[in-house]
C-alpha atoms as a PDB file:
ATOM      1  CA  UNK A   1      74.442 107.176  88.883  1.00  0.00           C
ATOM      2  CA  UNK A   2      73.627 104.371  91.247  1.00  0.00           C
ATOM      3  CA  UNK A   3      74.763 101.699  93.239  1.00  0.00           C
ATOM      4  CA  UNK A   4      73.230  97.934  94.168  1.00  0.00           C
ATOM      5  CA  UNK A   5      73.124  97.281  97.563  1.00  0.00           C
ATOM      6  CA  UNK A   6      72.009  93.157  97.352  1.00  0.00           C
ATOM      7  CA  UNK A   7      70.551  93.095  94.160  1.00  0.00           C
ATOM      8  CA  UNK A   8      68.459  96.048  95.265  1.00  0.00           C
ATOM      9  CA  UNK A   9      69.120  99.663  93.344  1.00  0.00           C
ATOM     10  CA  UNK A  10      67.329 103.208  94.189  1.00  0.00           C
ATOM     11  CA  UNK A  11      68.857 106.253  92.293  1.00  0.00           C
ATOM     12  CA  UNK A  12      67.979 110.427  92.535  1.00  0.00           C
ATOM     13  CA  UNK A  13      65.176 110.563  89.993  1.00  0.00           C
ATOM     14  CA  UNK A  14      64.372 107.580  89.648  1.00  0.00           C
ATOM     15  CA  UNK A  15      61.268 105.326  90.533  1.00  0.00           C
ATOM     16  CA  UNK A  16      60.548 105.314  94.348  1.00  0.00           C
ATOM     17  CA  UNK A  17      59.065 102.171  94.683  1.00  0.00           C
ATOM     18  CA  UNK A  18      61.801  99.887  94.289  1.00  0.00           C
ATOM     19  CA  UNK A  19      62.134  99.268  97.610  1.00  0.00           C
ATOM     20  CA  UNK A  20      65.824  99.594  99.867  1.00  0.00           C
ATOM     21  CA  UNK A  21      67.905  97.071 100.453  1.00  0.00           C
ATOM     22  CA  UNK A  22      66.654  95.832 104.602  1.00  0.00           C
ATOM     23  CA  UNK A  23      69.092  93.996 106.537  1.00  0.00           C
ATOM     24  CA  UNK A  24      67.931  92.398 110.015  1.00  0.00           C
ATOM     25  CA  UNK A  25      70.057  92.069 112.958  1.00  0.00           C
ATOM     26  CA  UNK A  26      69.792  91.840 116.169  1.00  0.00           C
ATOM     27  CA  UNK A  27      70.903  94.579 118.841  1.00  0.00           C
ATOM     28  CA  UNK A  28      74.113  94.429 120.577  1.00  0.00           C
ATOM     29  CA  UNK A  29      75.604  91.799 118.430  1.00  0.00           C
ATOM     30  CA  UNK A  30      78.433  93.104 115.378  1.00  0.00           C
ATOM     31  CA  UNK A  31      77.902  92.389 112.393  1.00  0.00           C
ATOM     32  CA  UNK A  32      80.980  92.560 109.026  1.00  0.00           C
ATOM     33  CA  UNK A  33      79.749  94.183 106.271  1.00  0.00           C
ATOM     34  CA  UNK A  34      82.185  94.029 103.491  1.00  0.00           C
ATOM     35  CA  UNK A  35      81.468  97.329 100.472  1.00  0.00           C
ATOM     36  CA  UNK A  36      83.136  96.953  97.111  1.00  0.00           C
ATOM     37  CA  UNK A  37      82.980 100.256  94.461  1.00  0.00           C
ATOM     38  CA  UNK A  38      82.539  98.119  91.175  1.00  0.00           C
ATOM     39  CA  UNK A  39      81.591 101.763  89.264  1.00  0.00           C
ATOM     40  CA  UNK A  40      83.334 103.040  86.203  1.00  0.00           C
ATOM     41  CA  UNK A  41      83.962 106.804  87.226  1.00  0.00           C
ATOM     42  CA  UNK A  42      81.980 107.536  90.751  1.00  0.00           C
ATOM     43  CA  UNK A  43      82.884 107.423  94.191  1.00  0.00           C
ATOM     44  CA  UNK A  44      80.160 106.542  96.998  1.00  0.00           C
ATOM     45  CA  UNK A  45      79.574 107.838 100.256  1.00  0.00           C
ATOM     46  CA  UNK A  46      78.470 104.844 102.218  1.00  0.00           C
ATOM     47  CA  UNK A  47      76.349 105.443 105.862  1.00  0.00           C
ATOM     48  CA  UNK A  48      74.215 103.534 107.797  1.00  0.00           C
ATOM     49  CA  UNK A  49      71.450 105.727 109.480  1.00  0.00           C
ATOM     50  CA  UNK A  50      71.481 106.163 112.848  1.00  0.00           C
ATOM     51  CA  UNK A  51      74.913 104.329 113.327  1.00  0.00           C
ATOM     52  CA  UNK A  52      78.690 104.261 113.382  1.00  0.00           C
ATOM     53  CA  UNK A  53      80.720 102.093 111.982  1.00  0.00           C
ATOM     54  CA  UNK A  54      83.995 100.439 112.752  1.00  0.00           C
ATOM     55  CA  UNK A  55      86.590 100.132 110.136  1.00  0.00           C
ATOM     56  CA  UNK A  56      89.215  97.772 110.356  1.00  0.00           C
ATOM     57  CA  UNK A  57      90.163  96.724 107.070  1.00  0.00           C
ATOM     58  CA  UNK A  58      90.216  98.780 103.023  1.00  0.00           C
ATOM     59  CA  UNK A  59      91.758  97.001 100.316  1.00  0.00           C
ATOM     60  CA  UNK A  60      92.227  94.316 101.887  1.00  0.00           C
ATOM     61  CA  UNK A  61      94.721  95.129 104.617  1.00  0.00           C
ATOM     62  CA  UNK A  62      93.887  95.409 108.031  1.00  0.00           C
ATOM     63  CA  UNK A  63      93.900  98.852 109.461  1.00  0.00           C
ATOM     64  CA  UNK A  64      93.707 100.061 113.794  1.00  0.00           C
ATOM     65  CA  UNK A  65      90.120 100.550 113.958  1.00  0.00           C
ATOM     66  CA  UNK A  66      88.697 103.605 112.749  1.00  0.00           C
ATOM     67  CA  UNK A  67      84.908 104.934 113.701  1.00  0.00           C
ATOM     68  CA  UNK A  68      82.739 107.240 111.687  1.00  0.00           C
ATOM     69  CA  UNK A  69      79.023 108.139 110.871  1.00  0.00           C
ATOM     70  CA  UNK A  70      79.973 107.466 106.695  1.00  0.00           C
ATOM     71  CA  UNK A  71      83.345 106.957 104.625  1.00  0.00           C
ATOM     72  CA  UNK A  72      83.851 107.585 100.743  1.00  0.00           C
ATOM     73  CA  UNK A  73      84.645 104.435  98.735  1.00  0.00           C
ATOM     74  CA  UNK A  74      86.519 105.265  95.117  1.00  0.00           C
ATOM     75  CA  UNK A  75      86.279 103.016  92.189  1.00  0.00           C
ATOM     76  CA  UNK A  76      88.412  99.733  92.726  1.00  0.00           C
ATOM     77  CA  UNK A  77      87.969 100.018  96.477  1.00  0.00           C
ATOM     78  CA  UNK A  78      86.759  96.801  98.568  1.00  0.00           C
END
């Protein structure tokens, strides 16, 4: 079981030096990341280390904002 993150994919037990997926930004600006569960069977638990996250939208609809450290994503979900 793995999971793409642009183009790039790292799995448990697998070959360590693919390397992960690097996004710059710059501090104090927000950035929209959209996450889409294109899997068969799995779900995904889906962090960013070291930050929260603001979710305002699943499926498609917008939702009040919500902050966590992670959230699960099922199959079908965008």
């Amino acid at each position: 079981d793995s999971g793409f993150i642009n183009g790039l994919d790292r799995f448990k037990g697998g070959p360590t030096t693919i390397p992960r997926s690097t996004i710059n930004v710059i501090a104090g600006q927000r950035y929209h990341f959209r996450v889409v569960n294109i899997s068969g069977f799995a779900q995904f638990r889906f962090s960013i280390e070291g930050h929260r996250m603001a979710i305002i939208e699943a499926d498609g609809i917008p939702h009040e904002t919500l902050t966590v450290d992670s959230f699960d994503i099922y199959v079908g979900q965008w």
